[in-house]
PDB file of N, CA and C in Angstrom:
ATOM      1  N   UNK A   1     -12.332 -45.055 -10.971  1.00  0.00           N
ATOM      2  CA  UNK A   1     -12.815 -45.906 -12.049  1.00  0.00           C
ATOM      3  C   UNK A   1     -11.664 -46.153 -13.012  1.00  0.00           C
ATOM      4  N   UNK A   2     -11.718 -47.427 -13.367  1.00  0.00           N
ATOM      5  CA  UNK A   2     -10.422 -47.638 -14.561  1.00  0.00           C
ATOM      6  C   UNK A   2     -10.673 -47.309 -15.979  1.00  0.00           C
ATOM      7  N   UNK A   3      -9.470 -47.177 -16.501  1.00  0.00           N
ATOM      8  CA  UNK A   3     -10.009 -46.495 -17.825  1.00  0.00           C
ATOM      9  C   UNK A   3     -10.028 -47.564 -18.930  1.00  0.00           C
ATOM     10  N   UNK A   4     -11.321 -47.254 -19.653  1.00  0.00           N
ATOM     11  CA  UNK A   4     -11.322 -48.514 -20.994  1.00  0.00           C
ATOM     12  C   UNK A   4     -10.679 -47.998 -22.261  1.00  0.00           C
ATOM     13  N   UNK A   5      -9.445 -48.955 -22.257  1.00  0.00           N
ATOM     14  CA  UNK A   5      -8.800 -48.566 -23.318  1.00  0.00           C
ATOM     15  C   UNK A   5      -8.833 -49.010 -24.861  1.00  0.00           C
ATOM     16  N   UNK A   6      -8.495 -48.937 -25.680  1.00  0.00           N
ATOM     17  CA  UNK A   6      -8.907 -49.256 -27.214  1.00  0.00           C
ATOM     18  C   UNK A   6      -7.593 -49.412 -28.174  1.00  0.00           C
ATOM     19  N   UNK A   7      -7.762 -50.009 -29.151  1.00  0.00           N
ATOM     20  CA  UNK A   7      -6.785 -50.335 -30.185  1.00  0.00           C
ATOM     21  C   UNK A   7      -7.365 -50.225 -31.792  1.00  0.00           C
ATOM     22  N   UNK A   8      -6.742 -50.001 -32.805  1.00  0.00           N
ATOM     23  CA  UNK A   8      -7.392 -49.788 -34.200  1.00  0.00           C
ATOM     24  C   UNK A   8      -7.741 -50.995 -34.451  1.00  0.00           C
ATOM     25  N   UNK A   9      -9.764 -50.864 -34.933  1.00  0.00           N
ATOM     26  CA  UNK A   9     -10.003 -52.213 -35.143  1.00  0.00           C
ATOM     27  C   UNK A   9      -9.525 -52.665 -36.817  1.00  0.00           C
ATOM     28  N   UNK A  10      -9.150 -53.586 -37.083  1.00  0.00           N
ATOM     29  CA  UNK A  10      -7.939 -53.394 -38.679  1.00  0.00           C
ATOM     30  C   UNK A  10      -8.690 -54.218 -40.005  1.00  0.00           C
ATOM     31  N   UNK A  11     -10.109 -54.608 -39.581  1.00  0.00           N
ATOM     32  CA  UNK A  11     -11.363 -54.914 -40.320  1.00  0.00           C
ATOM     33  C   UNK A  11     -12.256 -54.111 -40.318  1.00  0.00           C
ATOM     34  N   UNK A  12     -12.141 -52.714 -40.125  1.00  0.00           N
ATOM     35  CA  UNK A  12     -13.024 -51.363 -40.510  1.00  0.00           C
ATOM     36  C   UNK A  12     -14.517 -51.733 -41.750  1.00  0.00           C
ATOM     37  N   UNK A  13     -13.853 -52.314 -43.164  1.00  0.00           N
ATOM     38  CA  UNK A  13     -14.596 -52.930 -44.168  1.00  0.00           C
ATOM     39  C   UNK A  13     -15.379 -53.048 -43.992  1.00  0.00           C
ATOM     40  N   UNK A  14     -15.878 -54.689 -43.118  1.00  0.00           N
ATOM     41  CA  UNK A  14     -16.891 -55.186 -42.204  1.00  0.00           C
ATOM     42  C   UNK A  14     -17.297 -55.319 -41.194  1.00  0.00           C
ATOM     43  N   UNK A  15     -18.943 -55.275 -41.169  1.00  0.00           N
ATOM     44  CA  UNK A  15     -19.506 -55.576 -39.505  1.00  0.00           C
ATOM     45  C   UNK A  15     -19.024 -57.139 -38.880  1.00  0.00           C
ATOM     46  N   UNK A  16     -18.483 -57.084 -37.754  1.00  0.00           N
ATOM     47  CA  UNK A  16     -18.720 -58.344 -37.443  1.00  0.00           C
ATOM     48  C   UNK A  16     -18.817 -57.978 -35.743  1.00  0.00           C
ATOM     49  N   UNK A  17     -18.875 -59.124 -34.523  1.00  0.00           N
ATOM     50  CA  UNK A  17     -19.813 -58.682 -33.709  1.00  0.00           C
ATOM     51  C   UNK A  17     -18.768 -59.322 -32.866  1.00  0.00           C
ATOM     52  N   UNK A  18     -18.473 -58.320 -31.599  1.00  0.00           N
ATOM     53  CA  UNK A  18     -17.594 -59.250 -30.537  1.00  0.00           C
ATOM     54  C   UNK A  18     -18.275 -58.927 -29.556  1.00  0.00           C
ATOM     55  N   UNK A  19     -18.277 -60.551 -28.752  1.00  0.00           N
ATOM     56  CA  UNK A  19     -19.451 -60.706 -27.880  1.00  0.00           C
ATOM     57  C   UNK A  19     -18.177 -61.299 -26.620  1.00  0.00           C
ATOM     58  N   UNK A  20     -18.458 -60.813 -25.261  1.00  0.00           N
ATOM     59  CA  UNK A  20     -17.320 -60.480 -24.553  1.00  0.00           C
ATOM     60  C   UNK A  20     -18.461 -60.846 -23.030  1.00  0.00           C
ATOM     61  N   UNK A  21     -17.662 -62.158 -22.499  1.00  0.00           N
ATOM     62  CA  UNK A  21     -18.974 -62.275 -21.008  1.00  0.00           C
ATOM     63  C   UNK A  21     -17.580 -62.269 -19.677  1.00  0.00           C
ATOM     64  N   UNK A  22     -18.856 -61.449 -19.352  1.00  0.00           N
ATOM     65  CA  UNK A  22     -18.083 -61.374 -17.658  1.00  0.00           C
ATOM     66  C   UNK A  22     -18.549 -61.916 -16.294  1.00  0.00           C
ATOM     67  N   UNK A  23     -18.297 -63.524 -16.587  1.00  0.00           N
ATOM     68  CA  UNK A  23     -19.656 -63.920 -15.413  1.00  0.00           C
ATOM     69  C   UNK A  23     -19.179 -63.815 -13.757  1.00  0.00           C
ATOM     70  N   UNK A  24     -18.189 -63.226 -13.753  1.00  0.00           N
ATOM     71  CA  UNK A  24     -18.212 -63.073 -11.980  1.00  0.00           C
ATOM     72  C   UNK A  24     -18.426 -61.623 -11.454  1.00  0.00           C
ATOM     73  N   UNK A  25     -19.448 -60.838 -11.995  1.00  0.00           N
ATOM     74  CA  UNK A  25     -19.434 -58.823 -12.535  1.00  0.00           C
ATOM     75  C   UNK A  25     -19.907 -59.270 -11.211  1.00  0.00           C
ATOM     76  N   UNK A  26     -19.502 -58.190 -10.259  1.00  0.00           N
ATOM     77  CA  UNK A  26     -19.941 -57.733  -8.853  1.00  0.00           C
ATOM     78  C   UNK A  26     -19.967 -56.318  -8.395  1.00  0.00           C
ATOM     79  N   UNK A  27     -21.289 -56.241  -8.427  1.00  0.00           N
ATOM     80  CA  UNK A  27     -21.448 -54.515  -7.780  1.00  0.00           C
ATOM     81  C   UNK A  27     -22.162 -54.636  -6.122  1.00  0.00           C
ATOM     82  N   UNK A  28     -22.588 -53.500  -5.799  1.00  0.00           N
ATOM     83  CA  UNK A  28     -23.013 -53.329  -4.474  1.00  0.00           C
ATOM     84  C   UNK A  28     -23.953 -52.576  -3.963  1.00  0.00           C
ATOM     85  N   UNK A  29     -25.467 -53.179  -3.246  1.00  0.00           N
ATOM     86  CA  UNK A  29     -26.681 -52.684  -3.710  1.00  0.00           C
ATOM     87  C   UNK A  29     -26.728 -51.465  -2.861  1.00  0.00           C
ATOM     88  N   UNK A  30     -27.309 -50.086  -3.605  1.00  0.00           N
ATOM     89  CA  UNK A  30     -26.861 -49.235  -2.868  1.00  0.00           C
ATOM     90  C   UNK A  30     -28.128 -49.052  -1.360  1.00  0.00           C
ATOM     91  N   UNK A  31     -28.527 -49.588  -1.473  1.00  0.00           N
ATOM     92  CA  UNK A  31     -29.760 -49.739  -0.184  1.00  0.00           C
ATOM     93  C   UNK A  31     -29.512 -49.999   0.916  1.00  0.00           C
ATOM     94  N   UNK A  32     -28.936 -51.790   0.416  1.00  0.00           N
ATOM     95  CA  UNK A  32     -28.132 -52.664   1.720  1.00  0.00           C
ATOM     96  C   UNK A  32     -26.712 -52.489   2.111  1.00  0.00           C
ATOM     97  N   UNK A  33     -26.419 -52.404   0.975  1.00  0.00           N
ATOM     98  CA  UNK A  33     -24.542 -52.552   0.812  1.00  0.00           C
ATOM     99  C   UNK A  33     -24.141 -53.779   0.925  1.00  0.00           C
ATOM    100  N   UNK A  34     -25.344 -54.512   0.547  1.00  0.00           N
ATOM    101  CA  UNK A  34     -24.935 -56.257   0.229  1.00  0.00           C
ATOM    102  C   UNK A  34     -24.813 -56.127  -1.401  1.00  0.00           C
ATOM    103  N   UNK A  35     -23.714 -57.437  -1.507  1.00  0.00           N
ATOM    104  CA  UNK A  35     -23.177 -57.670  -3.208  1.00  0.00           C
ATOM    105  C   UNK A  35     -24.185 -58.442  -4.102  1.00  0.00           C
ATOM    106  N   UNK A  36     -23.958 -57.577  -5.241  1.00  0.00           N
ATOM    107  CA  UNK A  36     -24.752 -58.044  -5.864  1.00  0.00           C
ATOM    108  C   UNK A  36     -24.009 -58.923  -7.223  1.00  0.00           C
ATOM    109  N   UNK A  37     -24.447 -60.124  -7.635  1.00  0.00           N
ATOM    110  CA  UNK A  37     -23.576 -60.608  -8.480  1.00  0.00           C
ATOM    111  C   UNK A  37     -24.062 -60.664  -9.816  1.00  0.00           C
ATOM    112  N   UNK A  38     -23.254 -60.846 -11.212  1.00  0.00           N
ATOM    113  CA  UNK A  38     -24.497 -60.798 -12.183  1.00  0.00           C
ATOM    114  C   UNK A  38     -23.301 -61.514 -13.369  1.00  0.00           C
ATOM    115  N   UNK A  39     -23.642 -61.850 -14.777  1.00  0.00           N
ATOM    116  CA  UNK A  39     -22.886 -62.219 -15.664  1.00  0.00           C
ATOM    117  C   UNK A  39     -22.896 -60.867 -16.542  1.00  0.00           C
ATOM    118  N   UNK A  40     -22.388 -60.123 -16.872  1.00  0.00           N
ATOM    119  CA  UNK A  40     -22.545 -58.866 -18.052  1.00  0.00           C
ATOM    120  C   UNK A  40     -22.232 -59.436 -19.555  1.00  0.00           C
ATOM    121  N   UNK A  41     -22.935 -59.303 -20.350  1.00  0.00           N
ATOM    122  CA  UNK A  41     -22.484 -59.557 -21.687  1.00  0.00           C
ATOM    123  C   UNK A  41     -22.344 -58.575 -22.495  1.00  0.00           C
ATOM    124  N   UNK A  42     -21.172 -58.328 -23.093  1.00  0.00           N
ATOM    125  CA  UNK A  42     -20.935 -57.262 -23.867  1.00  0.00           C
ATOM    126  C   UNK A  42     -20.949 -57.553 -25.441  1.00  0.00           C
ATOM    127  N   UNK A  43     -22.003 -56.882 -26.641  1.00  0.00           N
ATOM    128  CA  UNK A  43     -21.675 -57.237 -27.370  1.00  0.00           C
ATOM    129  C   UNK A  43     -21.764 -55.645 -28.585  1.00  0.00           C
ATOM    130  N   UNK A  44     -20.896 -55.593 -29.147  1.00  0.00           N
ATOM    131  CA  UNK A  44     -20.929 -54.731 -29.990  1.00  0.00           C
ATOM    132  C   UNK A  44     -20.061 -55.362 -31.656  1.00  0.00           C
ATOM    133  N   UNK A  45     -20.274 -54.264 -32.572  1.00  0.00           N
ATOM    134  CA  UNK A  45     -19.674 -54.689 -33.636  1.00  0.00           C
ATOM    135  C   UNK A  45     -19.514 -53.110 -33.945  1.00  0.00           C
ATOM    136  N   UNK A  46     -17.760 -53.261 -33.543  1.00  0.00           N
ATOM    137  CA  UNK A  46     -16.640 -52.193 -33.800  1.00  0.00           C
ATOM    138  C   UNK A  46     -16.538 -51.109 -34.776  1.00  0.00           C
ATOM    139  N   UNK A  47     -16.388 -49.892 -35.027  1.00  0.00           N
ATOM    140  CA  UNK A  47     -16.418 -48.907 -35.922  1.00  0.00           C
ATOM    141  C   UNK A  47     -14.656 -48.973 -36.030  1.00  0.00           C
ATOM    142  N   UNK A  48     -13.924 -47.717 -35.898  1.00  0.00           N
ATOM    143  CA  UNK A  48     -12.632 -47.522 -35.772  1.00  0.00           C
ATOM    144  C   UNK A  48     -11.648 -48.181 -34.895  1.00  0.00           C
ATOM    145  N   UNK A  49     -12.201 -48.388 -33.424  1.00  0.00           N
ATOM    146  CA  UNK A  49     -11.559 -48.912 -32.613  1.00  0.00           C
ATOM    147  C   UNK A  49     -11.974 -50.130 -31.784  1.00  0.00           C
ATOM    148  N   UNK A  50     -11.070 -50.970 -30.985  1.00  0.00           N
ATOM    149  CA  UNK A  50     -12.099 -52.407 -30.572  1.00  0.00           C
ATOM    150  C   UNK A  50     -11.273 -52.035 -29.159  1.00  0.00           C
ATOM    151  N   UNK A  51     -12.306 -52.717 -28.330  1.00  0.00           N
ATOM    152  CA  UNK A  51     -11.796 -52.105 -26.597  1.00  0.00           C
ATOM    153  C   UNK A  51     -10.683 -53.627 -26.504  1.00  0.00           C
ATOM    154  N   UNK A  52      -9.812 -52.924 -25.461  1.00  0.00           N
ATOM    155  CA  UNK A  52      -8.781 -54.100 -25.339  1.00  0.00           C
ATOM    156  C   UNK A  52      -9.076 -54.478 -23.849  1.00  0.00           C
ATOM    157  N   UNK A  53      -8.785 -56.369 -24.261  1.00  0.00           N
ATOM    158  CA  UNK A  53      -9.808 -57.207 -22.823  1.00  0.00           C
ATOM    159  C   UNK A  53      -8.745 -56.947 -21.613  1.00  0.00           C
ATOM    160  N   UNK A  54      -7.771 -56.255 -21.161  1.00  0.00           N
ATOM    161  CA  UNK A  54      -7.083 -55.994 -19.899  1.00  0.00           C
ATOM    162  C   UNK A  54      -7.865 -55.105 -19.014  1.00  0.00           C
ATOM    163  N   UNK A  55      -8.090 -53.875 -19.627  1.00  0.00           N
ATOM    164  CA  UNK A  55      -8.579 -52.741 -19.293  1.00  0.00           C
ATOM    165  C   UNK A  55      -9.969 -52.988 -19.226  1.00  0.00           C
ATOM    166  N   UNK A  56     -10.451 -53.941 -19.615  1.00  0.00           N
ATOM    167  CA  UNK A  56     -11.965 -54.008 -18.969  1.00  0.00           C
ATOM    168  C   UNK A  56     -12.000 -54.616 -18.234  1.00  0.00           C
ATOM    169  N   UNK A  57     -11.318 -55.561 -17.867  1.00  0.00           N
ATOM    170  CA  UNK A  57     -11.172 -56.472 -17.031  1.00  0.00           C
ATOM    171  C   UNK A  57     -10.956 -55.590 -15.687  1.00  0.00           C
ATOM    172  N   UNK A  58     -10.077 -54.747 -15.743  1.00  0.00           N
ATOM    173  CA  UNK A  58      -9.970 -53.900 -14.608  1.00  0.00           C
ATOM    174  C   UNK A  58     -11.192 -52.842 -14.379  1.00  0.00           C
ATOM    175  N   UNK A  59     -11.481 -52.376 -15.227  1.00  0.00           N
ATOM    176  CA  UNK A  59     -12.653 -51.791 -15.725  1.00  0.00           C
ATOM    177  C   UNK A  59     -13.939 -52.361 -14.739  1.00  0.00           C
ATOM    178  N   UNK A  60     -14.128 -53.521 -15.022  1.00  0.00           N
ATOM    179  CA  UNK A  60     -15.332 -54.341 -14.315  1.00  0.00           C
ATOM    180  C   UNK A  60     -15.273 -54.637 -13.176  1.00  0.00           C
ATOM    181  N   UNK A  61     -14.153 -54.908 -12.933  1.00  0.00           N
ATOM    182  CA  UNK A  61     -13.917 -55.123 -11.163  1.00  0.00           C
ATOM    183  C   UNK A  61     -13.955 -53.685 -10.458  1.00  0.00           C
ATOM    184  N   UNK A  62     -13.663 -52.355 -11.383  1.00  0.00           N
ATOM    185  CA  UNK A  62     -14.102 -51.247 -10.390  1.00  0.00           C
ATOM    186  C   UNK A  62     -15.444 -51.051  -9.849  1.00  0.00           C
ATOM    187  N   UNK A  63     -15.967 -51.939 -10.689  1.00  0.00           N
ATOM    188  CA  UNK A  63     -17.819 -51.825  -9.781  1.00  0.00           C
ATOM    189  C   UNK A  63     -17.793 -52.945  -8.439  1.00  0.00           C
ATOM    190  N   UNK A  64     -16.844 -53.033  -7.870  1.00  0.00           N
ATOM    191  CA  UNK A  64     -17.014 -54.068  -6.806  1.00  0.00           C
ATOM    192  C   UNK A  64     -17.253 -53.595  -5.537  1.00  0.00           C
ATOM    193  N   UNK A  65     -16.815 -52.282  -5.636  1.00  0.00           N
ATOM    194  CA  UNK A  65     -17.405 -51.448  -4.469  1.00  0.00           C
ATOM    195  C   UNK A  65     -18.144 -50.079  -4.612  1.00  0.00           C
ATOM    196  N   UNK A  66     -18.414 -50.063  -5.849  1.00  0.00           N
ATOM    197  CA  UNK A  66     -19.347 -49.312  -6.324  1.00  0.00           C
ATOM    198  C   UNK A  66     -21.034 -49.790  -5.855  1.00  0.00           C
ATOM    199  N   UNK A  67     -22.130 -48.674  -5.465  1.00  0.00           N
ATOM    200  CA  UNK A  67     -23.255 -48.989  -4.970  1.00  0.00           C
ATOM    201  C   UNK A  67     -24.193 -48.367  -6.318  1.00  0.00           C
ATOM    202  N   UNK A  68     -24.595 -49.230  -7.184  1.00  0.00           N
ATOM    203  CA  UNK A  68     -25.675 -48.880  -8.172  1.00  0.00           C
ATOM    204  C   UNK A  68     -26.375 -49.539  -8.494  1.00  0.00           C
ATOM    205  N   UNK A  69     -27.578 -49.655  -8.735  1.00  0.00           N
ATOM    206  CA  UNK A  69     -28.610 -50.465  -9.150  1.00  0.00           C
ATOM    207  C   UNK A  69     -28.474 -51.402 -10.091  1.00  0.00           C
ATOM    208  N   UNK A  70     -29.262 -52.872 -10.282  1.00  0.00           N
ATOM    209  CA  UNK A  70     -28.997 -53.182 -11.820  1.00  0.00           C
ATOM    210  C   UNK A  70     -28.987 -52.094 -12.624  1.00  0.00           C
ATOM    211  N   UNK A  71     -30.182 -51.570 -12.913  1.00  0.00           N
ATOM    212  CA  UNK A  71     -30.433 -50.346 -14.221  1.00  0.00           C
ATOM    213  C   UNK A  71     -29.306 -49.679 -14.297  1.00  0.00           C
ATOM    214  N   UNK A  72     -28.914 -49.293 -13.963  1.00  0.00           N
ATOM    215  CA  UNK A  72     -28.288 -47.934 -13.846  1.00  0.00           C
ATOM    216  C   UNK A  72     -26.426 -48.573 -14.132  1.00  0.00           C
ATOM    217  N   UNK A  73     -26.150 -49.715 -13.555  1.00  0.00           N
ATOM    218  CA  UNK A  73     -24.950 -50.181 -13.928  1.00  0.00           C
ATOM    219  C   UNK A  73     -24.842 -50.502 -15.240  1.00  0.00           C
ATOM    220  N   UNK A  74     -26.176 -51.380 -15.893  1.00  0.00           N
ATOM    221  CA  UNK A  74     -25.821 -51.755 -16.815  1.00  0.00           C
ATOM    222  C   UNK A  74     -25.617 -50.460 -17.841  1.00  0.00           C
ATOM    223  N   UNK A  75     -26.729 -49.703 -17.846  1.00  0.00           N
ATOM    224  CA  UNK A  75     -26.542 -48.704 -19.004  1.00  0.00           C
ATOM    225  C   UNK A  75     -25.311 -47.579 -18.479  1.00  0.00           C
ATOM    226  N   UNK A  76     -24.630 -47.303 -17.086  1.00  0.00           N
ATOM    227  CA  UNK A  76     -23.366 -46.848 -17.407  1.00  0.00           C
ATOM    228  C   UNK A  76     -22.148 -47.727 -18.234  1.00  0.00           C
ATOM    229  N   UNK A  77     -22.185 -48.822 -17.939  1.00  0.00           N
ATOM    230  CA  UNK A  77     -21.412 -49.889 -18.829  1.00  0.00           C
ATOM    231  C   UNK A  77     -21.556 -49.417 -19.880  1.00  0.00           C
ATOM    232  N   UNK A  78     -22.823 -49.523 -20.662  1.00  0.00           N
ATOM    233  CA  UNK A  78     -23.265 -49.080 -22.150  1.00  0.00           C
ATOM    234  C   UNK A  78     -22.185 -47.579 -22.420  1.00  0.00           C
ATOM    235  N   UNK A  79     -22.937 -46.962 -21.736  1.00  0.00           N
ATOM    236  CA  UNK A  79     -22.288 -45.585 -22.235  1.00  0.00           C
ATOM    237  C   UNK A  79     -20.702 -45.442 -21.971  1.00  0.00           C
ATOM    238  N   UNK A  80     -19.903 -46.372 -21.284  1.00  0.00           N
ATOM    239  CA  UNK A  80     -18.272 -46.200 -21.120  1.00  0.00           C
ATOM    240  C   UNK A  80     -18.197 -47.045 -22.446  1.00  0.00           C
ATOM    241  N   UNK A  81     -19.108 -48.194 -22.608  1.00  0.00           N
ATOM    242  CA  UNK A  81     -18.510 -49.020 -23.665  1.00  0.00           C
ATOM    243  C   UNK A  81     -18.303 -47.716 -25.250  1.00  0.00           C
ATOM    244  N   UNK A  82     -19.481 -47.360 -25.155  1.00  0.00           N
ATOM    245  CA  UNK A  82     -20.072 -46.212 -26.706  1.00  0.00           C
ATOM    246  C   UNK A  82     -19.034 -45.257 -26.731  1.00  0.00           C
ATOM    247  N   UNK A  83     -18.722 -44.687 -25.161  1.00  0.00           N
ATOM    248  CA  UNK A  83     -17.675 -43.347 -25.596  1.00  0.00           C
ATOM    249  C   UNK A  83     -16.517 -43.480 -25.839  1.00  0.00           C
ATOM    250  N   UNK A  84     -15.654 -44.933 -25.358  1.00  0.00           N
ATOM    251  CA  UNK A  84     -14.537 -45.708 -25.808  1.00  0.00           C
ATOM    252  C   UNK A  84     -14.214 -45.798 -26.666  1.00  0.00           C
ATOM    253  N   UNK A  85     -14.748 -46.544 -27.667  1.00  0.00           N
ATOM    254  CA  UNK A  85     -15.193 -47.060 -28.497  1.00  0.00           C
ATOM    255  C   UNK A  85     -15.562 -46.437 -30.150  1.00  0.00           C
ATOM    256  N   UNK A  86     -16.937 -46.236 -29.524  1.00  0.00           N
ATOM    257  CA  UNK A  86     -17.573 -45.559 -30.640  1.00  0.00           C
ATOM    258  C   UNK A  86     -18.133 -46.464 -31.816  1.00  0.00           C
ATOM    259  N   UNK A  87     -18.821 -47.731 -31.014  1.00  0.00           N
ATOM    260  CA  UNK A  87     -19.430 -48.871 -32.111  1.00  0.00           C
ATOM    261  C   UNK A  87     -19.960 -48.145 -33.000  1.00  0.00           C
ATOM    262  N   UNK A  88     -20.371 -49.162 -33.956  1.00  0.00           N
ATOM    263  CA  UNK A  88     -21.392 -49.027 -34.648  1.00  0.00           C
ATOM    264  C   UNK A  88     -22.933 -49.825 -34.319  1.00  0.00           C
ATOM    265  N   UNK A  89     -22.970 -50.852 -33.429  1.00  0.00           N
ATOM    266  CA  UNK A  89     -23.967 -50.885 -32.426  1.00  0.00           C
ATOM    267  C   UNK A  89     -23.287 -51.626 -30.872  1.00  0.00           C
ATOM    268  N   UNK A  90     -24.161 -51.682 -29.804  1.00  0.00           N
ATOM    269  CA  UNK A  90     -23.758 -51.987 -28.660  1.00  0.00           C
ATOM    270  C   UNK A  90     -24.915 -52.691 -27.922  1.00  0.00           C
ATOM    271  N   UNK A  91     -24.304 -53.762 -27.387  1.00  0.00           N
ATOM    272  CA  UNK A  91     -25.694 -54.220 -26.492  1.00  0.00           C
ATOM    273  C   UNK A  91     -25.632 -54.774 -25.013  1.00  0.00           C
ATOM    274  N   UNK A  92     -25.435 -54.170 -24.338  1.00  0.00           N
ATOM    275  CA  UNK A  92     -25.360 -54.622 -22.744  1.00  0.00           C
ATOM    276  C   UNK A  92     -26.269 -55.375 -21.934  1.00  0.00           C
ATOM    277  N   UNK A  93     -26.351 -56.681 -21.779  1.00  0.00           N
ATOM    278  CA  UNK A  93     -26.689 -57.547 -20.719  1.00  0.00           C
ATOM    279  C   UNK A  93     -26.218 -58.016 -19.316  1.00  0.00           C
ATOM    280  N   UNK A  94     -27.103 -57.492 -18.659  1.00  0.00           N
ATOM    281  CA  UNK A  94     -27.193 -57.938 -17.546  1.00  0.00           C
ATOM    282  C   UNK A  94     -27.882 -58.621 -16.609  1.00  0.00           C
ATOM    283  N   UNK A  95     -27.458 -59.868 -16.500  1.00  0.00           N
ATOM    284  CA  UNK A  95     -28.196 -61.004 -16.134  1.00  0.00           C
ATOM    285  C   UNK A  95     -28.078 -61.088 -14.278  1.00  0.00           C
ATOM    286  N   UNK A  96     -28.497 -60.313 -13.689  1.00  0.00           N
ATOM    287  CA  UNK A  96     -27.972 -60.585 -12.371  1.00  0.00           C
ATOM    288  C   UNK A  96     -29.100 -61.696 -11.337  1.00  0.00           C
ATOM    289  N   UNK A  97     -28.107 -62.447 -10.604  1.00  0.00           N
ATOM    290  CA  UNK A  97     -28.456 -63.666  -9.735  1.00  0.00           C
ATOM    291  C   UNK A  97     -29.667 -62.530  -8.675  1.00  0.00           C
ATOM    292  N   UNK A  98     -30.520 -64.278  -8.683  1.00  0.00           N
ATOM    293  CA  UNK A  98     -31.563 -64.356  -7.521  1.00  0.00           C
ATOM    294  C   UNK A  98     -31.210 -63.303  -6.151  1.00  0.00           C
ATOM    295  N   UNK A  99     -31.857 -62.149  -5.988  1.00  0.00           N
ATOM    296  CA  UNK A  99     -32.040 -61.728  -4.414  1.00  0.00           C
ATOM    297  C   UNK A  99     -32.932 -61.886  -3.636  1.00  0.00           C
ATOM    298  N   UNK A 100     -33.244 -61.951  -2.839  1.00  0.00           N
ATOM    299  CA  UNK A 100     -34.683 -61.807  -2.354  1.00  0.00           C
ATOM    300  C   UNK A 100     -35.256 -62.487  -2.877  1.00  0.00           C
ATOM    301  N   UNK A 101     -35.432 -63.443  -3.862  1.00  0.00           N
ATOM    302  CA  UNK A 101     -36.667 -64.435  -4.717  1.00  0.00           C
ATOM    303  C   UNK A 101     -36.435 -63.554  -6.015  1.00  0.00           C
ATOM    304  N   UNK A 102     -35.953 -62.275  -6.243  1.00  0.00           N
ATOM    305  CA  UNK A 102     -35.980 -61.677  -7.278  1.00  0.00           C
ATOM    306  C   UNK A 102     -34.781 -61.411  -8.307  1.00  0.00           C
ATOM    307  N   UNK A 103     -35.148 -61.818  -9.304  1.00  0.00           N
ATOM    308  CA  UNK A 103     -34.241 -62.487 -10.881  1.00  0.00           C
ATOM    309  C   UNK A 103     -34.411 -60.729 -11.424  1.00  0.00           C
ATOM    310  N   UNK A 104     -33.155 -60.066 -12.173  1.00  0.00           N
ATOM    311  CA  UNK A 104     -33.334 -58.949 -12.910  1.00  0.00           C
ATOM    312  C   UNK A 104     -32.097 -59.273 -14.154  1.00  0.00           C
ATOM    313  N   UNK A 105     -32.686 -59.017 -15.120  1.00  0.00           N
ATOM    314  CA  UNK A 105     -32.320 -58.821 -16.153  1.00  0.00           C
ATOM    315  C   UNK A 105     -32.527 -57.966 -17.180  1.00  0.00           C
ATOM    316  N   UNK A 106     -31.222 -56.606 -17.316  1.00  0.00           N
ATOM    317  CA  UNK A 106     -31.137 -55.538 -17.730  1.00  0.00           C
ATOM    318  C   UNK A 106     -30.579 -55.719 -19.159  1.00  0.00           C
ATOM    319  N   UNK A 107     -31.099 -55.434 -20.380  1.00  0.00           N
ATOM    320  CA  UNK A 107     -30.903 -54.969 -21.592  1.00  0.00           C
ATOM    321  C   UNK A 107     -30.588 -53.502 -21.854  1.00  0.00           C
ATOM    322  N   UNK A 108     -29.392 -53.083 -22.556  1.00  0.00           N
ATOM    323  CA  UNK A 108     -29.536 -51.894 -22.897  1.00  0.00           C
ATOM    324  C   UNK A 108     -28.281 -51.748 -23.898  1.00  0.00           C
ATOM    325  N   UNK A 109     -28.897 -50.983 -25.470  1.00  0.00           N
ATOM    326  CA  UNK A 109     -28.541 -51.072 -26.604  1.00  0.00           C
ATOM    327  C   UNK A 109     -28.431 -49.602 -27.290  1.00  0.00           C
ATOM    328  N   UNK A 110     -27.473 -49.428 -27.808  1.00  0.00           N
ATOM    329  CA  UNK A 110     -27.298 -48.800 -28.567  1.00  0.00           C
ATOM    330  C   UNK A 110     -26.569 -48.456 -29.940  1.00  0.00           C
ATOM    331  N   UNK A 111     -26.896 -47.703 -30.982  1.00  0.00           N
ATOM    332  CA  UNK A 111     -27.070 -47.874 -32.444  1.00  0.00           C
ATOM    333  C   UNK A 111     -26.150 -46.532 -33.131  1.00  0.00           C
ATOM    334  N   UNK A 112     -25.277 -46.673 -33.881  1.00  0.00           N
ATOM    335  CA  UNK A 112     -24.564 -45.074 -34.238  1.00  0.00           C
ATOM    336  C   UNK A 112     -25.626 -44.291 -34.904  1.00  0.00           C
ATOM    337  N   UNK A 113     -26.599 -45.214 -35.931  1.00  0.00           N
ATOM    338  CA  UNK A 113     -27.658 -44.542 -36.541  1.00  0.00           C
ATOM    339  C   UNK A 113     -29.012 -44.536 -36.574  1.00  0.00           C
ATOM    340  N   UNK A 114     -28.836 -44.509 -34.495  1.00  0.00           N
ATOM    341  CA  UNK A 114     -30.395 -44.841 -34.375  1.00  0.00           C
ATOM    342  C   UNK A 114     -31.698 -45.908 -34.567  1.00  0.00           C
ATOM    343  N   UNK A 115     -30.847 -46.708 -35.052  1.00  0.00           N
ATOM    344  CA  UNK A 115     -31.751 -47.794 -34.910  1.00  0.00           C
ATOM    345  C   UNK A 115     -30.900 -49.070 -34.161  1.00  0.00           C
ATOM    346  N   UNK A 116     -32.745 -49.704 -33.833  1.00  0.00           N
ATOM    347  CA  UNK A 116     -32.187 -50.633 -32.670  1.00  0.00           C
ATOM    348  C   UNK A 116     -31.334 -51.898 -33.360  1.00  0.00           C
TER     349      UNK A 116
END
């Protein structure tokens, strides 16, 4: 897995919200071992540090031969994004394409102080 790396975010002061899409995210269903494709949207608004877009970039393509469920990808995303990081909130979308007739779309959020 690649590592998500970070830089000092240098507007500490204020919230503001960076919203970050990855529409060619490809993982691999662990059932079939057919690909699964999806857009991920990353959005958080930064505490100390802001993730830098190389390293996710590499970051995201390590799920290309990775076998995990929607669920379960999106909220590991979440939690590499949170421990990186260390927002002050986080919100992971995952919009993944038609299989089978079936559309999934994974939400998963998290808050430094507990709320959504």
């Amino acid at each position: 897995m690649s590592t998500l790396e970070t830089f000092p975010n240098s507007h500490q002061d204020r919230d503001y919200e960076i919203e970050i899409t990855c529409p060619e995210f490809t993982c691999v269903c662990p059932r079939t071992g057919q690909p699964d494709f999806a857009t991920i949207c990353i959005k958080y608004v930064p505490d100390e540090l802001c993730i830098e877009l190389k390293s996710l970039k590499l970051y995201m393509f390590s799920y290309r031969d990775k076998g995990q469920f929607h669920e379960s990808v999106t909220n590991a995303i979440l939690d590499d994004i949170v421990a990186a990081c260390r927002p002050r909130r986080a919100e992971i979308v995952g919009d993944f394409n038609v299989r089978g007739g079936i559309k999934t779309v994974v939400r998963a959020t998290y808050s430094k102080t507990g709320e959504p």
